[in-house]
N, C-alpha and C. Protein backbone atom coordinates (compact mmCIF):
# COMPACT_ATOMS: atom_id res chain seq x y z
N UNK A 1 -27.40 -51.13 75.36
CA UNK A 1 -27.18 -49.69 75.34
C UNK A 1 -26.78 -49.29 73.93
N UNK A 2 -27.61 -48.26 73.47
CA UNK A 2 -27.23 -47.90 72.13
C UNK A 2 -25.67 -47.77 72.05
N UNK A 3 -25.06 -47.63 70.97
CA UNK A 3 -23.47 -47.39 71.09
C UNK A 3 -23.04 -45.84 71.00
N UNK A 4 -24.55 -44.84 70.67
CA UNK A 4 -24.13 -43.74 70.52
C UNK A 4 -24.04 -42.93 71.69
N UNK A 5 -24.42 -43.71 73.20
CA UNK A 5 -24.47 -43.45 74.17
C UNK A 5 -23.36 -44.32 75.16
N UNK A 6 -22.87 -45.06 74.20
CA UNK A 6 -21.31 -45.95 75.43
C UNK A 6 -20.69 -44.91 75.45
N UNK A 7 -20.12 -44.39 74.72
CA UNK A 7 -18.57 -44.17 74.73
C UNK A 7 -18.68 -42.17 75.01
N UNK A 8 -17.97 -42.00 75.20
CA UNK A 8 -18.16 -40.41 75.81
C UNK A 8 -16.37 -39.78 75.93
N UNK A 9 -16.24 -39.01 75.15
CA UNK A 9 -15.06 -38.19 75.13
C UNK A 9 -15.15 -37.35 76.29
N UNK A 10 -13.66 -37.35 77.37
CA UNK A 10 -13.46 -36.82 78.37
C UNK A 10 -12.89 -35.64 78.25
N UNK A 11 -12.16 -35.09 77.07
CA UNK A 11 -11.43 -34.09 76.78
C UNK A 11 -9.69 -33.93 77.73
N UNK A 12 -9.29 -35.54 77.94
CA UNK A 12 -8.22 -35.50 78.45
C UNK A 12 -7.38 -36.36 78.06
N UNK A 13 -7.60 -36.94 76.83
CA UNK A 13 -7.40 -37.94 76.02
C UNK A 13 -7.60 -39.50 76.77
N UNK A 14 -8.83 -39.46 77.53
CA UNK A 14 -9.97 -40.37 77.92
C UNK A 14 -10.92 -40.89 77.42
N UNK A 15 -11.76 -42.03 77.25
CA UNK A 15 -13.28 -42.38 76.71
C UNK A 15 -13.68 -42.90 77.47
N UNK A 16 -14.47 -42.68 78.46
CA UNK A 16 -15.64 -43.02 79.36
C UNK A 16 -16.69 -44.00 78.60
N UNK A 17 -16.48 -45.66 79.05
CA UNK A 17 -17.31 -46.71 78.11
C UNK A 17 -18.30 -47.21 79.35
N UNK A 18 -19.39 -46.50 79.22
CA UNK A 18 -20.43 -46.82 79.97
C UNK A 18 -21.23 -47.66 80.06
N UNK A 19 -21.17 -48.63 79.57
CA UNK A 19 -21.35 -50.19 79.09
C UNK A 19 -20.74 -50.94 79.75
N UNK A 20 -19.36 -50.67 79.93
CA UNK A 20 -18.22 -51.97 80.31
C UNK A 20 -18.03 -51.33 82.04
N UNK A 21 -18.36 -49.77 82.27
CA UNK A 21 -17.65 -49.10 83.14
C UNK A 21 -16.07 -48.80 83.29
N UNK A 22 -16.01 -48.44 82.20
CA UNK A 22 -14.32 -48.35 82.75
C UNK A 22 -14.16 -46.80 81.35
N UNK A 23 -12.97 -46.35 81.82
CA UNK A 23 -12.26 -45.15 81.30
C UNK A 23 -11.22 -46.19 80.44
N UNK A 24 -10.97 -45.71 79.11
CA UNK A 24 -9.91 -46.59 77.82
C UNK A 24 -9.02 -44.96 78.33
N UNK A 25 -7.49 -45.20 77.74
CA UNK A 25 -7.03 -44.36 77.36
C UNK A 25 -7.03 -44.33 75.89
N UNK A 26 -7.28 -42.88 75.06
CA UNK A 26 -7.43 -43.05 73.70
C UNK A 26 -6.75 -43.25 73.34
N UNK A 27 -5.68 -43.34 73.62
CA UNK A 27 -4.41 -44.11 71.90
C UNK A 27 -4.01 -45.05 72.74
N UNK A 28 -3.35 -45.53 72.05
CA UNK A 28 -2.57 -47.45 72.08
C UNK A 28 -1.29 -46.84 72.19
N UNK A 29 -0.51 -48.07 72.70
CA UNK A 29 1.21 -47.94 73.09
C UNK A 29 1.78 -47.59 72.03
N UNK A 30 1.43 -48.58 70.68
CA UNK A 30 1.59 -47.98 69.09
C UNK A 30 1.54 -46.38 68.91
N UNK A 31 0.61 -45.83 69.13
CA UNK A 31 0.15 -44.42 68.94
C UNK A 31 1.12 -43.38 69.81
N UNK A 32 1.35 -44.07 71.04
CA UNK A 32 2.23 -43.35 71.77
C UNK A 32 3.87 -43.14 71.64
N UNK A 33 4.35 -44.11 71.00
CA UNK A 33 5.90 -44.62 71.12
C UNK A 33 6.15 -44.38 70.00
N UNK A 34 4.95 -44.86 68.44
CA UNK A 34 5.86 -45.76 67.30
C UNK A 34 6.47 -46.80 67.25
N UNK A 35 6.09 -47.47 68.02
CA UNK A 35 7.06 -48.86 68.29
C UNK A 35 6.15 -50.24 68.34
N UNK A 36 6.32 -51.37 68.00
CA UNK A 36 5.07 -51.93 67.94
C UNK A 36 5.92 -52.50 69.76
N UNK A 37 5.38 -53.61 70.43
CA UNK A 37 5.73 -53.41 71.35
C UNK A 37 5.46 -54.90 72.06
N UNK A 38 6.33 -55.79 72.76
CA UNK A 38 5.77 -56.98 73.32
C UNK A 38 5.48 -56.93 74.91
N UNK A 39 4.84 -58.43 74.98
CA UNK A 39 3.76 -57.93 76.22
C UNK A 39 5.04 -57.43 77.74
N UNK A 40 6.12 -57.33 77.33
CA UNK A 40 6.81 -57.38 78.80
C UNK A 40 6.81 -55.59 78.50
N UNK A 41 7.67 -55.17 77.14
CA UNK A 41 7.58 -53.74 76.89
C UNK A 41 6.24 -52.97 77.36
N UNK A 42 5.37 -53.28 76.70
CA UNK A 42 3.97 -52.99 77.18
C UNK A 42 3.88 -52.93 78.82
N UNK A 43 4.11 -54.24 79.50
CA UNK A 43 4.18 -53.67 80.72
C UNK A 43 5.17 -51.88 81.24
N UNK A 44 6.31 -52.52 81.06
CA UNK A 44 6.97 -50.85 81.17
C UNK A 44 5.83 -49.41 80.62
N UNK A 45 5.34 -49.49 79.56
CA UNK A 45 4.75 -48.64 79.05
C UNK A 45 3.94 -48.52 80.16
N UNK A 46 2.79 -49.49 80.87
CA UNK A 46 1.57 -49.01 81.58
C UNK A 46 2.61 -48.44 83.02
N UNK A 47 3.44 -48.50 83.39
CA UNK A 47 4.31 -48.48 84.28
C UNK A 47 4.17 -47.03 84.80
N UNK A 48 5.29 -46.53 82.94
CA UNK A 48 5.61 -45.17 83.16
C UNK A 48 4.29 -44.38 82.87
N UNK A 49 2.84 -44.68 82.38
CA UNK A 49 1.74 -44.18 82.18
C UNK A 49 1.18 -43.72 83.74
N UNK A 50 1.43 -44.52 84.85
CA UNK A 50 0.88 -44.48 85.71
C UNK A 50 1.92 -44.09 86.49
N UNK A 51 3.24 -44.08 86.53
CA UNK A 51 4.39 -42.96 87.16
C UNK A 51 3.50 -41.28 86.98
N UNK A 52 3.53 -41.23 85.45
CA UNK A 52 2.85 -39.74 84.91
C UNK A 52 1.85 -39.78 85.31
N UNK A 53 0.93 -40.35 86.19
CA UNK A 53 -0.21 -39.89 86.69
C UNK A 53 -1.39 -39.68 84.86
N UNK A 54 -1.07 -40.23 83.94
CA UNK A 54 -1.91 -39.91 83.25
C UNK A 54 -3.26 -40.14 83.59
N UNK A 55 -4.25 -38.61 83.21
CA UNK A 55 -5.01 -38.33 83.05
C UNK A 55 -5.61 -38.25 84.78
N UNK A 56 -4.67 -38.26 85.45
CA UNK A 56 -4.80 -37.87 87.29
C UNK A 56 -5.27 -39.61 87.90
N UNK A 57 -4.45 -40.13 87.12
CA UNK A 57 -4.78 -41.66 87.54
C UNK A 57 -3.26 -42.26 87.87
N UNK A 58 -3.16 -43.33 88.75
CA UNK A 58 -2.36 -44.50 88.93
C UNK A 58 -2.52 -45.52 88.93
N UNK A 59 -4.31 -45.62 88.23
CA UNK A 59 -4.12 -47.29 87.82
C UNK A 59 -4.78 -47.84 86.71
N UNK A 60 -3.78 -47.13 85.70
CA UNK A 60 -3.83 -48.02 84.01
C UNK A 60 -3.07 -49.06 84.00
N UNK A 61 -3.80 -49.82 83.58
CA UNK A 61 -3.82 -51.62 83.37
C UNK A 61 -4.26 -51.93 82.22
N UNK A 62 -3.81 -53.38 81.65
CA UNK A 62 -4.22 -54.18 80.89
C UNK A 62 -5.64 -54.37 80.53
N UNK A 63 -5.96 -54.53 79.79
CA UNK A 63 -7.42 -54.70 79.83
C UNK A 63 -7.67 -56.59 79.78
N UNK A 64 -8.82 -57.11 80.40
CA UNK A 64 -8.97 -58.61 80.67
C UNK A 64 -9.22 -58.96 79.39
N UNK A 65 -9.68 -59.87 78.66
CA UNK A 65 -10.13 -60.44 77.50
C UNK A 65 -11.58 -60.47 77.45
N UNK A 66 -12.22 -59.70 78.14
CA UNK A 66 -13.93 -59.47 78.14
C UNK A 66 -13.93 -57.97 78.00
N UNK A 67 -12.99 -56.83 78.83
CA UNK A 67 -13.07 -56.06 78.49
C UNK A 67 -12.11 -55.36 77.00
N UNK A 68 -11.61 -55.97 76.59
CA UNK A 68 -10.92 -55.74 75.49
C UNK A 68 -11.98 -56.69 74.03
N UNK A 69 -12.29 -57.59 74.16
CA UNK A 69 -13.06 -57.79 73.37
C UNK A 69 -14.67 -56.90 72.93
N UNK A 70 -14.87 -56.00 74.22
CA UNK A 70 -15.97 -55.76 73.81
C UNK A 70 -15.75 -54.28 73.21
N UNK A 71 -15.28 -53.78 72.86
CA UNK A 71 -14.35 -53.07 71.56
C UNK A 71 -14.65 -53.47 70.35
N UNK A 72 -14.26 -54.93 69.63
CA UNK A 72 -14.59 -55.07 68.84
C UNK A 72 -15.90 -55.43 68.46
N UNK A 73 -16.18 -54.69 67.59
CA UNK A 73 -17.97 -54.06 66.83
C UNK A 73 -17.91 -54.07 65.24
N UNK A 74 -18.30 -55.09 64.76
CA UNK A 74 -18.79 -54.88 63.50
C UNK A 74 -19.29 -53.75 62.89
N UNK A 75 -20.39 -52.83 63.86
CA UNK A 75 -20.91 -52.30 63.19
C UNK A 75 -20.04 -50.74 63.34
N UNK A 76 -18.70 -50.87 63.70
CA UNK A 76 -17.98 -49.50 64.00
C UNK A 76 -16.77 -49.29 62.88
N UNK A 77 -16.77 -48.73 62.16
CA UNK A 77 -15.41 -48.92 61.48
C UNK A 77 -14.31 -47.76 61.80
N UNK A 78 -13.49 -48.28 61.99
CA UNK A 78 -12.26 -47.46 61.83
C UNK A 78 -10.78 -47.75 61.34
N UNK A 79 -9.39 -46.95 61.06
CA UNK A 79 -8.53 -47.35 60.41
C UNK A 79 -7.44 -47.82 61.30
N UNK A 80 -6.71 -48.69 60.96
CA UNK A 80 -5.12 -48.70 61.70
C UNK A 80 -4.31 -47.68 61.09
N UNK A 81 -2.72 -47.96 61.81
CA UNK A 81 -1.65 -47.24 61.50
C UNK A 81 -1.27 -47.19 59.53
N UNK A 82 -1.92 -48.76 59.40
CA UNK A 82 -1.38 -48.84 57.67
C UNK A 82 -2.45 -47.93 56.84
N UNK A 83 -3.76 -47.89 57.34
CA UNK A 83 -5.09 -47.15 56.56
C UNK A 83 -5.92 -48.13 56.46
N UNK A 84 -5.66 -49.49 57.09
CA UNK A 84 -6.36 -50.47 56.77
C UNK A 84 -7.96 -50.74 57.54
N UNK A 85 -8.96 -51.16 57.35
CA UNK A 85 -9.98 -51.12 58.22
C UNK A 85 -10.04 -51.91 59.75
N UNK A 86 -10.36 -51.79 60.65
CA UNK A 86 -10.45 -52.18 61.94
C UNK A 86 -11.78 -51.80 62.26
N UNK A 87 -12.46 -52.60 63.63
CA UNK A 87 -13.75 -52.52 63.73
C UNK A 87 -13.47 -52.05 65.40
N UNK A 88 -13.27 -50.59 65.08
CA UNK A 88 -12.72 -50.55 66.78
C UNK A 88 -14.11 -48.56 66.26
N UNK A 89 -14.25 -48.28 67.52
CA UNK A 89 -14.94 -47.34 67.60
C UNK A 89 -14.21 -45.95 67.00
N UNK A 90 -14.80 -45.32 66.73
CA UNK A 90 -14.07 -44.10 65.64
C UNK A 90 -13.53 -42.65 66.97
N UNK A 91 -14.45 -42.99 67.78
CA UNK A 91 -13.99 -42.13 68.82
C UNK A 91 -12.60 -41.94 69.29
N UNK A 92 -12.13 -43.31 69.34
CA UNK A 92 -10.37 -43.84 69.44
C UNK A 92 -9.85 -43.09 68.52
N UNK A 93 -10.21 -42.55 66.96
CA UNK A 93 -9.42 -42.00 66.55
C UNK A 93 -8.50 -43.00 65.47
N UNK A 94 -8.09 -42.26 64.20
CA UNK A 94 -7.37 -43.71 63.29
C UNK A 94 -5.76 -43.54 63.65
N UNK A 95 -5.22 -44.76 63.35
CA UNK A 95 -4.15 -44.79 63.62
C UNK A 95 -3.61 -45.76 64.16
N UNK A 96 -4.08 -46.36 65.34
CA UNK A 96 -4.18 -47.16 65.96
C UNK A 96 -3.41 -48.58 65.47
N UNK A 97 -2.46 -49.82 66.41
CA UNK A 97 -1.97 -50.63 66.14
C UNK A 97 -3.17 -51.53 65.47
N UNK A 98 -4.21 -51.37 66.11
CA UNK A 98 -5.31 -52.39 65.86
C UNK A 98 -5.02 -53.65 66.98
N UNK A 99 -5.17 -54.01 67.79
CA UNK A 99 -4.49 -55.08 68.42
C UNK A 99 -4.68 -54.50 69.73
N UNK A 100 -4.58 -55.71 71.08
CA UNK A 100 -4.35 -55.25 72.38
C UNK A 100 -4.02 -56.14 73.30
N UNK A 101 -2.75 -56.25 73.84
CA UNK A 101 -2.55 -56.91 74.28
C UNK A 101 -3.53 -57.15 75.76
N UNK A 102 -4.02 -58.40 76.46
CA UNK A 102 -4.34 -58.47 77.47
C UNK A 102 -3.84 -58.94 78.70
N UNK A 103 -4.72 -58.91 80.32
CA UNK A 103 -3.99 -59.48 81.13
C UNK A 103 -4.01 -60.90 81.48
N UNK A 104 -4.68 -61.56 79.83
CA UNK A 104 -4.70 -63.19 80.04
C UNK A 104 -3.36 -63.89 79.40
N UNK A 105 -2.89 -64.52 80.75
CA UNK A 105 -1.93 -65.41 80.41
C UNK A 105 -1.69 -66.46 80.41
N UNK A 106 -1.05 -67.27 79.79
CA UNK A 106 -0.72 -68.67 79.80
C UNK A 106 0.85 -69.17 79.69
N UNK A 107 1.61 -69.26 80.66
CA UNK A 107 3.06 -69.89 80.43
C UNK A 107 3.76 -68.65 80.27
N UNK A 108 4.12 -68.87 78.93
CA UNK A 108 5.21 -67.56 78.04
C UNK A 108 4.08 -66.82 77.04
N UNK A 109 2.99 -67.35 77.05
CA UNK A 109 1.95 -66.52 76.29
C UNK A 109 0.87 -65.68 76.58
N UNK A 110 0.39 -64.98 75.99
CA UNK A 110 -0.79 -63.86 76.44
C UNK A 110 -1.46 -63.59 75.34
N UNK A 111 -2.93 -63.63 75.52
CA UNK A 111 -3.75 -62.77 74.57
C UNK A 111 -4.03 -62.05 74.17
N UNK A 112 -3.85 -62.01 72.74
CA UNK A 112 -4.15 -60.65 72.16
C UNK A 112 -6.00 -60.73 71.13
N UNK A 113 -6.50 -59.62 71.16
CA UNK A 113 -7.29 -59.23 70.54
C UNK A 113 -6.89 -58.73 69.17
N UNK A 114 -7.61 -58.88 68.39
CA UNK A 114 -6.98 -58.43 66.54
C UNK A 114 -8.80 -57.33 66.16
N UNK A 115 -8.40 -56.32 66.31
CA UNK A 115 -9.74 -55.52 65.87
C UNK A 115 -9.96 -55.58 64.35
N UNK A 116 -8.62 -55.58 63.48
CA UNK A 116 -9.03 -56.01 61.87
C UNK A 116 -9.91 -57.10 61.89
N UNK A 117 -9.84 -58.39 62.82
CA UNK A 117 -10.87 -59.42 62.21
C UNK A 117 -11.35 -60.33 63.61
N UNK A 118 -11.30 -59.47 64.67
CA UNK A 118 -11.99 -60.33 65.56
C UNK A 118 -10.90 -61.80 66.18
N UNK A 119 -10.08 -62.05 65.52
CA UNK A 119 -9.29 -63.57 65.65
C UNK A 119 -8.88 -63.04 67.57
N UNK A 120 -8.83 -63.75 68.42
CA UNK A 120 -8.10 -64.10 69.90
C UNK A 120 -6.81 -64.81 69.39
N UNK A 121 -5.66 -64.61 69.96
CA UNK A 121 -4.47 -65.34 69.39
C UNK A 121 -3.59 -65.13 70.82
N UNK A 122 -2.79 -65.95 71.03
CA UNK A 122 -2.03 -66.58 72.30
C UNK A 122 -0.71 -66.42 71.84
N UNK A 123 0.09 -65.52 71.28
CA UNK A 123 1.36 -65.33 71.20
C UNK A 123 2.51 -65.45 72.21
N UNK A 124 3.56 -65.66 71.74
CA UNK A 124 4.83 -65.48 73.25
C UNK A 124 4.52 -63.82 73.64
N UNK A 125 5.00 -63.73 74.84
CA UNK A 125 4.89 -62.87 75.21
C UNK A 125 5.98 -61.99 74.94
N UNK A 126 7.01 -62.53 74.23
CA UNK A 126 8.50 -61.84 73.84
C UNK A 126 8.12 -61.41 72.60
N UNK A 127 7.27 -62.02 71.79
CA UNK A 127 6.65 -61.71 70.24
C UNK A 127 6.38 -60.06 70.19
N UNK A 128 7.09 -59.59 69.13
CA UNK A 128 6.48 -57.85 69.21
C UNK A 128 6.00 -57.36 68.11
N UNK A 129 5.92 -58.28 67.34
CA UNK A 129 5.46 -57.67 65.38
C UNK A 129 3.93 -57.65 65.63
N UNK A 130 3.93 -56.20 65.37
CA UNK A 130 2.17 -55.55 64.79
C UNK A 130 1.28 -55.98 66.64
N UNK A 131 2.07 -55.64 67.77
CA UNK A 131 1.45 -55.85 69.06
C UNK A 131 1.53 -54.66 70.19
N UNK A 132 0.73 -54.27 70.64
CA UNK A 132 0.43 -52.66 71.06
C UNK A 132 -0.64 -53.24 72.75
N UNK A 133 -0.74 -52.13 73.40
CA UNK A 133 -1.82 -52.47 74.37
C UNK A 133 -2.55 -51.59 74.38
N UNK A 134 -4.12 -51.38 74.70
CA UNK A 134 -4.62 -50.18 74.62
C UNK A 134 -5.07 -50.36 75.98
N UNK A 135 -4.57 -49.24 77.31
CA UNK A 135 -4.83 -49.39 78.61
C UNK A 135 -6.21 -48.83 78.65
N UNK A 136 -6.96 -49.62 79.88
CA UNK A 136 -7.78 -49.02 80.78
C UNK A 136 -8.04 -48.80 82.20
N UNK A 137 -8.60 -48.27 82.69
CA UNK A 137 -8.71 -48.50 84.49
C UNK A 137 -10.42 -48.45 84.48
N UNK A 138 -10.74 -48.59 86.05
CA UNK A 138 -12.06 -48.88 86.20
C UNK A 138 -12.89 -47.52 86.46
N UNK A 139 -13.87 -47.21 85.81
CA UNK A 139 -15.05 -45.83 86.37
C UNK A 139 -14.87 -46.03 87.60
N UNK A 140 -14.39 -44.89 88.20
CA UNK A 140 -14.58 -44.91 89.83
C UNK A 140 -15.70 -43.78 90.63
């Protein structure tokens, strides 16, 4: 699917990714708080996202490590919070932690996605430097 036809602005601070099927919320926990954020905080965050009914939903979640990887695109550029480049879709908007935490875990660790360079990395899950989640739920 072309990419100029995935992604689709909802006008509710939504992106409809018609590729993956699922609704992103457009900003990251970063974008929302200022805070960079570890994976237990992050949980709280999708918590109170889905207390607020954002965007007339109650079920923003983590994104898996298939749907969070397929985000990152070479051929998309956009900026993080520093101005630095990230390869995340421009629709998201700059600013962004760059990063996302997922719902893959291992032990005390979880995966994160790095949109500056593509790297998968298995951090503690208590770890919070430069770590954000960017929620989604499923097209229903």
């Amino acid at each position: 699917m072309g990419d100029n036809k995935r992604f689709t602005e909802n006008g509710n601070e939504t992106i409809t990714d018609l590729e993956m099927k699922l609704i992103w919320k457009k900003t990251d926990s970063f974008q929302d708080t200022k805070k960079w954020q570890n994976w237990f905080k992050c949980q709280d965050y999708t918590e109170i996202t889905n207390i607020q009914r954002f965007a007339g939903s109650e079920e923003w979640r983590y994104p898996n490590e298939d749907e969070a990887w397929s985000l990152f695109d070479l051929s998309n550029k956009n900026t993080d919070k520093y101005g630095d480049e990230i390869y995340l879709h421009s629709i998201f908007g700059p600013g962004s932690g760059g990063t996302t935490w997922t719902s893959e875990v291992k032990d005390s660790s979880a995966l994160i996605i790095q949109y500056e360079d593509g790297v998968k990395v298995w951090p503690s899950k208590y770890a919070n430097m430069n770590m954000c989640v960017r929620l989604v739920r499923n097209l229903i």
